[in-house]
C-alpha atoms as a PDB file:
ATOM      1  CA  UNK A   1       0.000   0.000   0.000  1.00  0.00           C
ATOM      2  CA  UNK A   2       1.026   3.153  -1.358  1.00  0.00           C
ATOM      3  CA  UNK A   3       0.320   6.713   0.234  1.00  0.00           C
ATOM      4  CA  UNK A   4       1.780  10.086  -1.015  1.00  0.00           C
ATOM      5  CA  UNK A   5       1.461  13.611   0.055  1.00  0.00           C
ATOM      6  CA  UNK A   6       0.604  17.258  -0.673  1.00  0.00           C
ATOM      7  CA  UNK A   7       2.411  18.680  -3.921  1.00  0.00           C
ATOM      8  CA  UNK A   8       1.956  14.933  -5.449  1.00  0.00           C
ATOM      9  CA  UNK A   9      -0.779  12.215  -5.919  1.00  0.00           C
ATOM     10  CA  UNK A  10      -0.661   8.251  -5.648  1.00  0.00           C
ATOM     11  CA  UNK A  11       1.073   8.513  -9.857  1.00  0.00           C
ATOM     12  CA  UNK A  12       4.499   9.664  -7.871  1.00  0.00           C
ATOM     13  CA  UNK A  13       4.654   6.141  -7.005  1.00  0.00           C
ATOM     14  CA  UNK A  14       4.448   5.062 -10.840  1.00  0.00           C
ATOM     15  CA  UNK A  15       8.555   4.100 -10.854  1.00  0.00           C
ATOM     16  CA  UNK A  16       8.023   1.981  -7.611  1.00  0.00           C
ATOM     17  CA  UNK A  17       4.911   0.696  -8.381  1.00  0.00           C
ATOM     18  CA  UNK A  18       6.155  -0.771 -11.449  1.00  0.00           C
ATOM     19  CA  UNK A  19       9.801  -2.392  -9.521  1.00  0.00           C
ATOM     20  CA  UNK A  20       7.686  -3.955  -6.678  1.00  0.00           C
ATOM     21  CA  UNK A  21       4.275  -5.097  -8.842  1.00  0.00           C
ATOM     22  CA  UNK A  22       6.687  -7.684 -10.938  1.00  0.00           C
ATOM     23  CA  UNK A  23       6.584  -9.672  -7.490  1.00  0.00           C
ATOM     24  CA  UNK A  24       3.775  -7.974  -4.950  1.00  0.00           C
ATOM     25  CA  UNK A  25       0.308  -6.935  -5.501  1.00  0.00           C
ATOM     26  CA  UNK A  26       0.741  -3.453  -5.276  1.00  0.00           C
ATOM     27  CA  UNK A  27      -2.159  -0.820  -4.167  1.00  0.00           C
ATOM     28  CA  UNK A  28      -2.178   3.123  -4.718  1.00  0.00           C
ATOM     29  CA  UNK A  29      -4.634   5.084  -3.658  1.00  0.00           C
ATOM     30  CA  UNK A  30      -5.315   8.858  -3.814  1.00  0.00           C
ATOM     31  CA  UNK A  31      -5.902  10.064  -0.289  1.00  0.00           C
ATOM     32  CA  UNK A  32      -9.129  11.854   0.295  1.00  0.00           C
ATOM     33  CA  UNK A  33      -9.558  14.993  -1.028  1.00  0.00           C
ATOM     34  CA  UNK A  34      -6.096  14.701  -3.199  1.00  0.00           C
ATOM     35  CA  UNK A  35      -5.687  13.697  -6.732  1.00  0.00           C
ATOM     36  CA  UNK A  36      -8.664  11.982  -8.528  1.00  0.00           C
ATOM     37  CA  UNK A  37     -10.387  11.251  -4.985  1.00  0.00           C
ATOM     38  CA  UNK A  38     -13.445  13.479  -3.878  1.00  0.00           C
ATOM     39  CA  UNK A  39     -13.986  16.293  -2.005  1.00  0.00           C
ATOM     40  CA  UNK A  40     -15.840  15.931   0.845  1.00  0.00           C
ATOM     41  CA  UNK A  41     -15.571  18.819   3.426  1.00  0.00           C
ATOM     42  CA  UNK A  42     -14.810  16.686   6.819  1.00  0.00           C
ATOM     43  CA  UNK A  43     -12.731  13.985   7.765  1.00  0.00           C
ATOM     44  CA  UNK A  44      -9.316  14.989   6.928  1.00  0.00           C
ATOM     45  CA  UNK A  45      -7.858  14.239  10.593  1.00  0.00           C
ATOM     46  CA  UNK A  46      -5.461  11.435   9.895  1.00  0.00           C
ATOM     47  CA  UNK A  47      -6.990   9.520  12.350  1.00  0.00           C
ATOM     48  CA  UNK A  48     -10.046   9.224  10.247  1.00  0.00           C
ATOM     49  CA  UNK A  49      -8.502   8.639   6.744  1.00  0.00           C
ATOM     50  CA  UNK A  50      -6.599   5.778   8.208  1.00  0.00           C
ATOM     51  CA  UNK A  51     -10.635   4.383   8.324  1.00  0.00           C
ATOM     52  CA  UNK A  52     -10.316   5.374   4.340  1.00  0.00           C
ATOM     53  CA  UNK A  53      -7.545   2.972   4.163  1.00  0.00           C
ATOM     54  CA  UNK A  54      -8.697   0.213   5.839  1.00  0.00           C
ATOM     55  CA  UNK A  55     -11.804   0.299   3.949  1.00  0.00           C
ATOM     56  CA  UNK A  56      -9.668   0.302   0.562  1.00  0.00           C
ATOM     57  CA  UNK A  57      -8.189  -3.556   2.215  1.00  0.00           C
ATOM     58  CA  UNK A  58     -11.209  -4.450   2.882  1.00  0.00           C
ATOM     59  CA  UNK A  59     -12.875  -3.568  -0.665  1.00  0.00           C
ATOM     60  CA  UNK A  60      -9.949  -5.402  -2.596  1.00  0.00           C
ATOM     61  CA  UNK A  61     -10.284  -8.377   0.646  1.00  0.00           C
ATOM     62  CA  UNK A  62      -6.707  -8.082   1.567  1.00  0.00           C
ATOM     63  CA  UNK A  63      -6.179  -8.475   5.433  1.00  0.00           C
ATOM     64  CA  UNK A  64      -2.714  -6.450   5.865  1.00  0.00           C
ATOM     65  CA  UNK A  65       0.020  -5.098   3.684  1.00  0.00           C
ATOM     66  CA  UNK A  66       3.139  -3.777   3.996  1.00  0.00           C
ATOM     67  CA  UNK A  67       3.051   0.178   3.987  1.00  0.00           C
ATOM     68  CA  UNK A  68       5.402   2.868   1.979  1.00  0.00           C
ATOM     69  CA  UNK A  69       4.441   6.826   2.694  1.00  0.00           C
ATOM     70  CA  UNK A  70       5.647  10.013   2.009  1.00  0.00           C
ATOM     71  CA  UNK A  71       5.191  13.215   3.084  1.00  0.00           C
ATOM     72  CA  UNK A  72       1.415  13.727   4.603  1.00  0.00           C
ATOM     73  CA  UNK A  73       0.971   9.942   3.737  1.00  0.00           C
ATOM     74  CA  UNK A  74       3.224   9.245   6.670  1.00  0.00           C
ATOM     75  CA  UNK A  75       0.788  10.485   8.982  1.00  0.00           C
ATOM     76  CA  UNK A  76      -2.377   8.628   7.955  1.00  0.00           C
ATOM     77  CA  UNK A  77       0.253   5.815   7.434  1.00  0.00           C
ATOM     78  CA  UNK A  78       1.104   6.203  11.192  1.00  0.00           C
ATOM     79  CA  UNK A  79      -2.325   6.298  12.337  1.00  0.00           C
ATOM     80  CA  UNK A  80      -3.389   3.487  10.523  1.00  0.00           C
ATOM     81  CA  UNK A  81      -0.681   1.475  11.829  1.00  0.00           C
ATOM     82  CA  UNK A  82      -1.268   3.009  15.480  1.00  0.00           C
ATOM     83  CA  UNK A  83      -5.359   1.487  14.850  1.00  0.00           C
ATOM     84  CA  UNK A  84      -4.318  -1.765  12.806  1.00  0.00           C
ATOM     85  CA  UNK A  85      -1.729  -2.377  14.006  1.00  0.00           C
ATOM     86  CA  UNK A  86      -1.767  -6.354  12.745  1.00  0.00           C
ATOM     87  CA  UNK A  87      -3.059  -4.750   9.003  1.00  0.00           C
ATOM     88  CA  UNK A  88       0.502  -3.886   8.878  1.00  0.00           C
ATOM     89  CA  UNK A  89       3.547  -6.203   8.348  1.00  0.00           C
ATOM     90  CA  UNK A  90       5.988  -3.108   7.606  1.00  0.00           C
ATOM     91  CA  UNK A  91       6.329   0.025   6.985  1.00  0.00           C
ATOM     92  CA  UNK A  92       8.451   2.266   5.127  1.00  0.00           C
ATOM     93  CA  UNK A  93       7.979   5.997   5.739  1.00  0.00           C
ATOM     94  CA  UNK A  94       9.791   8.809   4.146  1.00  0.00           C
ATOM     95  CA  UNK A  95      10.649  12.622   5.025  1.00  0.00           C
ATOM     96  CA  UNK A  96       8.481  14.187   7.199  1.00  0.00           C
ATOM     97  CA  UNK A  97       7.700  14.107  10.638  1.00  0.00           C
ATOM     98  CA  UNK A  98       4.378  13.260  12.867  1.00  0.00           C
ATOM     99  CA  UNK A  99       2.494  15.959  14.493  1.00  0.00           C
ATOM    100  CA  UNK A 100       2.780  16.095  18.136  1.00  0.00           C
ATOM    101  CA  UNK A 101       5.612  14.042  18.252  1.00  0.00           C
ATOM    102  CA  UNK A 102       9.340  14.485  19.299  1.00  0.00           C
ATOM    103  CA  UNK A 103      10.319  17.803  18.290  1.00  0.00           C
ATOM    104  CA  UNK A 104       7.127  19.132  16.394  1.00  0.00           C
ATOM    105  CA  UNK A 105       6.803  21.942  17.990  1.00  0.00           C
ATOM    106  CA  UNK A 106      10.466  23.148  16.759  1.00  0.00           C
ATOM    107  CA  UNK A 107      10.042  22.081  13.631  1.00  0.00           C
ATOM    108  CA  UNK A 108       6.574  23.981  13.440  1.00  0.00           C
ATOM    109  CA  UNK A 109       9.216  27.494  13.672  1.00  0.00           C
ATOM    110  CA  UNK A 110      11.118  26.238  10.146  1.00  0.00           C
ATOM    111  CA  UNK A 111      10.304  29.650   7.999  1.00  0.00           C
ATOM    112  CA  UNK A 112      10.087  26.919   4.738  1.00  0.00           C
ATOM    113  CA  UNK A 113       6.955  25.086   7.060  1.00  0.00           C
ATOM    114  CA  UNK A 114       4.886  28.418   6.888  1.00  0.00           C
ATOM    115  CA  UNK A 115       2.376  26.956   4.659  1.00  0.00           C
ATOM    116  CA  UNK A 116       1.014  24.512   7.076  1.00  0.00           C
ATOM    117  CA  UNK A 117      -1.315  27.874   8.097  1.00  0.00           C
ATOM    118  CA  UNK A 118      -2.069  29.179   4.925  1.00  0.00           C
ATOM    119  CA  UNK A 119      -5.354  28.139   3.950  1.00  0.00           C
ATOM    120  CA  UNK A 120      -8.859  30.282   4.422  1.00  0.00           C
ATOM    121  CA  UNK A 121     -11.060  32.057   1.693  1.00  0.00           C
ATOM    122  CA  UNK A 122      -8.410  34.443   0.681  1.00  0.00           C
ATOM    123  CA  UNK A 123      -5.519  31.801   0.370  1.00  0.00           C
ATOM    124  CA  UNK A 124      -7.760  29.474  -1.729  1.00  0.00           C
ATOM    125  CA  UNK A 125      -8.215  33.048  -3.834  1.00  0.00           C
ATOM    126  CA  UNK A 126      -4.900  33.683  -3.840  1.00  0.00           C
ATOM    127  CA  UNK A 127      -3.798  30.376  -5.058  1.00  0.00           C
ATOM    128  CA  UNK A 128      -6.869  29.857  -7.779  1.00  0.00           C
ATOM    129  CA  UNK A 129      -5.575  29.840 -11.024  1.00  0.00           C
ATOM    130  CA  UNK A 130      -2.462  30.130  -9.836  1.00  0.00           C
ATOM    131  CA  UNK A 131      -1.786  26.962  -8.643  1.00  0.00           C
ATOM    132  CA  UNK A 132       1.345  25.934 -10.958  1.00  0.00           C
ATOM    133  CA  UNK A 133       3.292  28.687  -9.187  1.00  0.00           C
ATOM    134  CA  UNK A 134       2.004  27.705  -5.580  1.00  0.00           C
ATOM    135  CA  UNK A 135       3.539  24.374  -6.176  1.00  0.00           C
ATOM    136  CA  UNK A 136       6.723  25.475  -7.636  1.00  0.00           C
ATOM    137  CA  UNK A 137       7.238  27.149  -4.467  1.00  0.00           C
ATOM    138  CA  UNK A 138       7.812  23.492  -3.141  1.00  0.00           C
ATOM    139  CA  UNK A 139       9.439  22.392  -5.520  1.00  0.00           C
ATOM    140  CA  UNK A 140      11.773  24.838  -5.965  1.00  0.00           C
ATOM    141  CA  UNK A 141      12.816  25.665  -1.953  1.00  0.00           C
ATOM    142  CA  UNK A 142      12.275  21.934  -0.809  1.00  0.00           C
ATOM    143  CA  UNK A 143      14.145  19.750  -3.220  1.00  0.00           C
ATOM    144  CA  UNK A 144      18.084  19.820  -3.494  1.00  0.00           C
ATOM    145  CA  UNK A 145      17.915  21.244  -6.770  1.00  0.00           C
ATOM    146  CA  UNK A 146      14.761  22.134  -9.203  1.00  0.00           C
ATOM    147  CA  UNK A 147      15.746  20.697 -11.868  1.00  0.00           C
ATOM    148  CA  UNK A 148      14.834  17.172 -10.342  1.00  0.00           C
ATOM    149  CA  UNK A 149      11.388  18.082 -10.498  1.00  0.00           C
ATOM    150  CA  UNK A 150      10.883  17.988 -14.695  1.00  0.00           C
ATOM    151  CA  UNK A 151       8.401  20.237 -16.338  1.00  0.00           C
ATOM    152  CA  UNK A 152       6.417  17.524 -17.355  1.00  0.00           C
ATOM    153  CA  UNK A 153       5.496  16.557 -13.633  1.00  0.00           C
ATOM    154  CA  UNK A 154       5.155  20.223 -12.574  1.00  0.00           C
ATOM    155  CA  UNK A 155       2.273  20.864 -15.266  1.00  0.00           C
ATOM    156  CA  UNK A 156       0.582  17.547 -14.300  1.00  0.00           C
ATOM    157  CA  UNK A 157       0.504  18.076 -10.396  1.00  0.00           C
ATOM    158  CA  UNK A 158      -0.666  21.444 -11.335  1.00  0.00           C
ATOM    159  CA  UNK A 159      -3.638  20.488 -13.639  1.00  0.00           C
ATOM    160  CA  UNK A 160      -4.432  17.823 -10.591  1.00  0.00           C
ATOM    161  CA  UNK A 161      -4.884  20.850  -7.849  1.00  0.00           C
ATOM    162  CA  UNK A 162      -6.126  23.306  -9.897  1.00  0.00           C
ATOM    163  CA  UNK A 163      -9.307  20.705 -10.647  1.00  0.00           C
ATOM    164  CA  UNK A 164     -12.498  22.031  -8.488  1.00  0.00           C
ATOM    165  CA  UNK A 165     -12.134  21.716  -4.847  1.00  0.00           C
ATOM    166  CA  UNK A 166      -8.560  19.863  -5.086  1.00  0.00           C
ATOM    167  CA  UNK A 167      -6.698  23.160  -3.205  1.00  0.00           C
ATOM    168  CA  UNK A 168      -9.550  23.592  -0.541  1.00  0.00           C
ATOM    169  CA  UNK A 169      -8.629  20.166   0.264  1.00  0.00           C
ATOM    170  CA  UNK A 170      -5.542  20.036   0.558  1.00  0.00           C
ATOM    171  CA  UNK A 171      -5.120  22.908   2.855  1.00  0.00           C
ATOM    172  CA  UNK A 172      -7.734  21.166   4.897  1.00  0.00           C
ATOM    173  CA  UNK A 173      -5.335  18.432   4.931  1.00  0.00           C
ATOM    174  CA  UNK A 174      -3.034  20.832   6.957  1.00  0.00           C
ATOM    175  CA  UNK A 175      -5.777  22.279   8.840  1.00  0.00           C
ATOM    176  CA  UNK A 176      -6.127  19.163  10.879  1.00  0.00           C
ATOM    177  CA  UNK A 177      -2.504  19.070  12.001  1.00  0.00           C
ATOM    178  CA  UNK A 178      -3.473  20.512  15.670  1.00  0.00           C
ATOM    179  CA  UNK A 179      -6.246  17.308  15.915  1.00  0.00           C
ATOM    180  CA  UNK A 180      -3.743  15.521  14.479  1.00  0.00           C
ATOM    181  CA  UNK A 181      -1.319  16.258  17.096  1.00  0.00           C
ATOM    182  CA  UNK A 182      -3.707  15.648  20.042  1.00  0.00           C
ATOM    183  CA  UNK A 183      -4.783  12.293  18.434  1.00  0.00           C
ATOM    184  CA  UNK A 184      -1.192  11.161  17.706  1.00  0.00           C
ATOM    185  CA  UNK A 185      -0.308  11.700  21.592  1.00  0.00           C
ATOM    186  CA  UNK A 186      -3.007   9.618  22.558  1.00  0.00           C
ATOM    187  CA  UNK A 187      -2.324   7.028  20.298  1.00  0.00           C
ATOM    188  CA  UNK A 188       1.592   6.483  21.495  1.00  0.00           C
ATOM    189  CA  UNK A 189       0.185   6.370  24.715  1.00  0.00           C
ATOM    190  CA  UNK A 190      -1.059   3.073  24.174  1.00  0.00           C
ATOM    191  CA  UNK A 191       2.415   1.828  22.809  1.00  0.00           C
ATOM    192  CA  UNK A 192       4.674   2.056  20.497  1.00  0.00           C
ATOM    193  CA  UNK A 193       4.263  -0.198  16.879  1.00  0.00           C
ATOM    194  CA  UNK A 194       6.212  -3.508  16.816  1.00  0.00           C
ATOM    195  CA  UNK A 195       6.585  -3.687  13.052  1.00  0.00           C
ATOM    196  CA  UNK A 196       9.939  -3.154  11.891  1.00  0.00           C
ATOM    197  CA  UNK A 197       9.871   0.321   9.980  1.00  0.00           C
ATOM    198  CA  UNK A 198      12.588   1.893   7.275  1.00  0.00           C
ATOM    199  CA  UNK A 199      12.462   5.714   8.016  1.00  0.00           C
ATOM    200  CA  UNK A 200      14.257   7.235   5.066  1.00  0.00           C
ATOM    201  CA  UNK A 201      15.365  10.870   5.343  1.00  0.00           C
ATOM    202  CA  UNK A 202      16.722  12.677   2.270  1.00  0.00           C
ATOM    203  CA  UNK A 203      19.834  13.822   2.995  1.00  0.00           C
ATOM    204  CA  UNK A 204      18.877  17.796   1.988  1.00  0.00           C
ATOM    205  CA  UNK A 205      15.923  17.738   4.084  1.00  0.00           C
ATOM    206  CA  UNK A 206      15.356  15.091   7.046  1.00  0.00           C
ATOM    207  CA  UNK A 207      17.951  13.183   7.100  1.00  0.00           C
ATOM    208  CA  UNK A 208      18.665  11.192  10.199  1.00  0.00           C
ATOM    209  CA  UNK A 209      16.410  13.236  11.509  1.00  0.00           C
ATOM    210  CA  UNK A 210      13.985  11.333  10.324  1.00  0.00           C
ATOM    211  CA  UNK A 211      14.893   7.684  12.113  1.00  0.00           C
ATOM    212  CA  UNK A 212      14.991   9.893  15.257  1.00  0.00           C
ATOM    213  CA  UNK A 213      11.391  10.862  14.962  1.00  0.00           C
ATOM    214  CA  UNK A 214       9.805   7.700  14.395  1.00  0.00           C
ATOM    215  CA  UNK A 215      11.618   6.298  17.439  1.00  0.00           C
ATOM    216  CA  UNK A 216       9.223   7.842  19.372  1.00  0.00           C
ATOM    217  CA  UNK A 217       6.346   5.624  17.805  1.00  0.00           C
ATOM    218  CA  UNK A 218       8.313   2.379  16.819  1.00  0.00           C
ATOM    219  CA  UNK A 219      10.647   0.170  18.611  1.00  0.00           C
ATOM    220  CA  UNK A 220      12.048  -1.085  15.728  1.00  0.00           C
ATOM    221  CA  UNK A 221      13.532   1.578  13.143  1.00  0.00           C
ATOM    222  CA  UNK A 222      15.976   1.164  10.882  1.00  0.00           C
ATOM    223  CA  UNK A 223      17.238   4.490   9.778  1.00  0.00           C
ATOM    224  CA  UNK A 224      18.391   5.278   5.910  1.00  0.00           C
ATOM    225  CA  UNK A 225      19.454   8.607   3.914  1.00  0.00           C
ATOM    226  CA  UNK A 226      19.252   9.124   0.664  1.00  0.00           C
ATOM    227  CA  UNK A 227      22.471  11.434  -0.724  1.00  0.00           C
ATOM    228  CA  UNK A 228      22.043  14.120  -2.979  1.00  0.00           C
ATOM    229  CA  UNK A 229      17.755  14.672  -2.334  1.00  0.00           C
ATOM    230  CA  UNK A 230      15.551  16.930  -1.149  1.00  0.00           C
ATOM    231  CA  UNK A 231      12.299  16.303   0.089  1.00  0.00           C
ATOM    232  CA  UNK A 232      11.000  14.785  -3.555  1.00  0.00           C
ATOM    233  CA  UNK A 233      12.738  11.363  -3.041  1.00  0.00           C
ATOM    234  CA  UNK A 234      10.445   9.530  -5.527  1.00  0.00           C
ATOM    235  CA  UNK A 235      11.107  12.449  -8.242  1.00  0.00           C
ATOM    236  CA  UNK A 236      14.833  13.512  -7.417  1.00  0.00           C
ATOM    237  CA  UNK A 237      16.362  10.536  -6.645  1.00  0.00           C
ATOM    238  CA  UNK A 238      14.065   7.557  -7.802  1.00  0.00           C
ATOM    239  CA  UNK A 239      16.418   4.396  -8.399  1.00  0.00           C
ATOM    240  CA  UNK A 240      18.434   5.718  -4.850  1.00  0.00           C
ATOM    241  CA  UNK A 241      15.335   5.501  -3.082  1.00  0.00           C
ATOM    242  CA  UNK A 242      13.778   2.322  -4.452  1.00  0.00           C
ATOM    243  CA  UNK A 243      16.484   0.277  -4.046  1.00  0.00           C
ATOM    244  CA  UNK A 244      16.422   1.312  -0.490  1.00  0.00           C
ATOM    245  CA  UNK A 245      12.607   0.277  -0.663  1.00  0.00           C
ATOM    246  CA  UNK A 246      13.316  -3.081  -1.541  1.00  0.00           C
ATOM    247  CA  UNK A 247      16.476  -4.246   0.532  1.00  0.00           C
ATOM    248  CA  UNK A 248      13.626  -3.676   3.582  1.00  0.00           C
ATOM    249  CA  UNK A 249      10.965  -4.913   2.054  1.00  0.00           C
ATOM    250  CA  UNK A 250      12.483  -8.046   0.171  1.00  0.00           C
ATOM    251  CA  UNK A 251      12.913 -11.198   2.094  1.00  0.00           C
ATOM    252  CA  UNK A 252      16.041 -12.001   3.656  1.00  0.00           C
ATOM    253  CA  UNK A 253      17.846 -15.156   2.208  1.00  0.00           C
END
């Protein structure tokens, strides 16, 4: 099971998808309110869309999976862990951190992080029609350099969140980071996961950081960094990161 994150949809996982379906079943989905999903207005607490995601299993009558996120997919991928816990055999999660955990609260003062509280009425008319240069913005400050992100992925992402509600969405997405927060606290409080997890930083963004976050929900992390990346693993350094996919997710002779 596949889950991305803002500035992308479930098709960043199109290289990966295609290494690990030659020998896994292999499930992307588009996480509510993001790429070709719908728009409802409620529910975007990661808490809840971890419900989405069980619900996807159960549709396509798979009991548990192993789990590779990115971005805000690492947070409904840690709360559906936290919930189903035995739905989950592993999980990979990559560059970004959970919110209320460790050192969120520092992180929350990065000046590049200001756009987890830009959203209202006059953001959403601010960004409309402009949406190609919104995501640029993340592109160009949060990757190691631009250029990894091609033209040809910049206009599609674009098209994707300029479609009708797509950008009201996704800043809801953000919106629920304080529930999100609150929920996550309460849900380490019950323990921390068993599964063993790959936490892969990029080495221009998270880094070891990353490991060192998800310590705080997992007992068993396995730390890995990814040279030469910024926070687009999957687009600036795709055969890097996969391979690091499947050492930890292929069994060991």
């Amino acid at each position: 099971m596949l889950l991305h994150g803002f500035a992308d949809s479930g098709d960043m996982w199109a290289p990966l998808a295609a290494e690990l379906s030659r020998d896994h079943t292999v499930i992307v989905t588009d996480l509510r309110g993001m790429g070709l999903s719908s728009h409802p207005e409620t529910g975007y607490e990661k808490k809840a869309q971890a419900h989405d995601i069980a619900r996807v299993l159960d549709a396509l009558k798979i009991d548990k999976a192993d789990l590779v996120t990115h971005d805000i997919g690492n947070m409904v991928g840690y709360a559906f862990a936290a919930q189903y816990p035995t739905r989950v055999t592993r999980w990979v999660a990559m560059d970004a951190p959970l919110p209320g955990i460790g050192p969120w609260d520092e992180i929350l003062k990065n000046p590049l992080l200001w756009h987890f509280n830009f959203r209202g009425p006059d953001a959403e008319r601010l960004v409309a029609g402009r949406e190609r240069i919104y995501l640029d913005r993340f592109y160009n400050e949060l990757s190691a350099d631009p250029k990894g992100i091609d033209e040809e992925t910049r206009q599609h992402y674009a098209e994707l969140y300029a479609r009708r509600g797509a950008m009201h969405s996704a800043f809801n997405q953000f919106a629920a980071f304080a529930q999100d927060a609150i929920d996550n606290k309460e849900l380490v409080a019950k323990g921390k996961l068993a599964m063993p997890v790959l936490a892969i930083g990029a080495e221009k963004s998270f880094g070891t950081a990353m490991a060192d976050d998800l310590r705080f929900v997992a007992d068993n992390v396995t730390g890995a960094v990814i040279p030469n990346s910024g926070h687009w693993l999957m687009e600036e350094q795709p055969t890097a990161t996969i391979a690091a996919v499947r050492a930890f997710l292929d069994p060991k002779p």
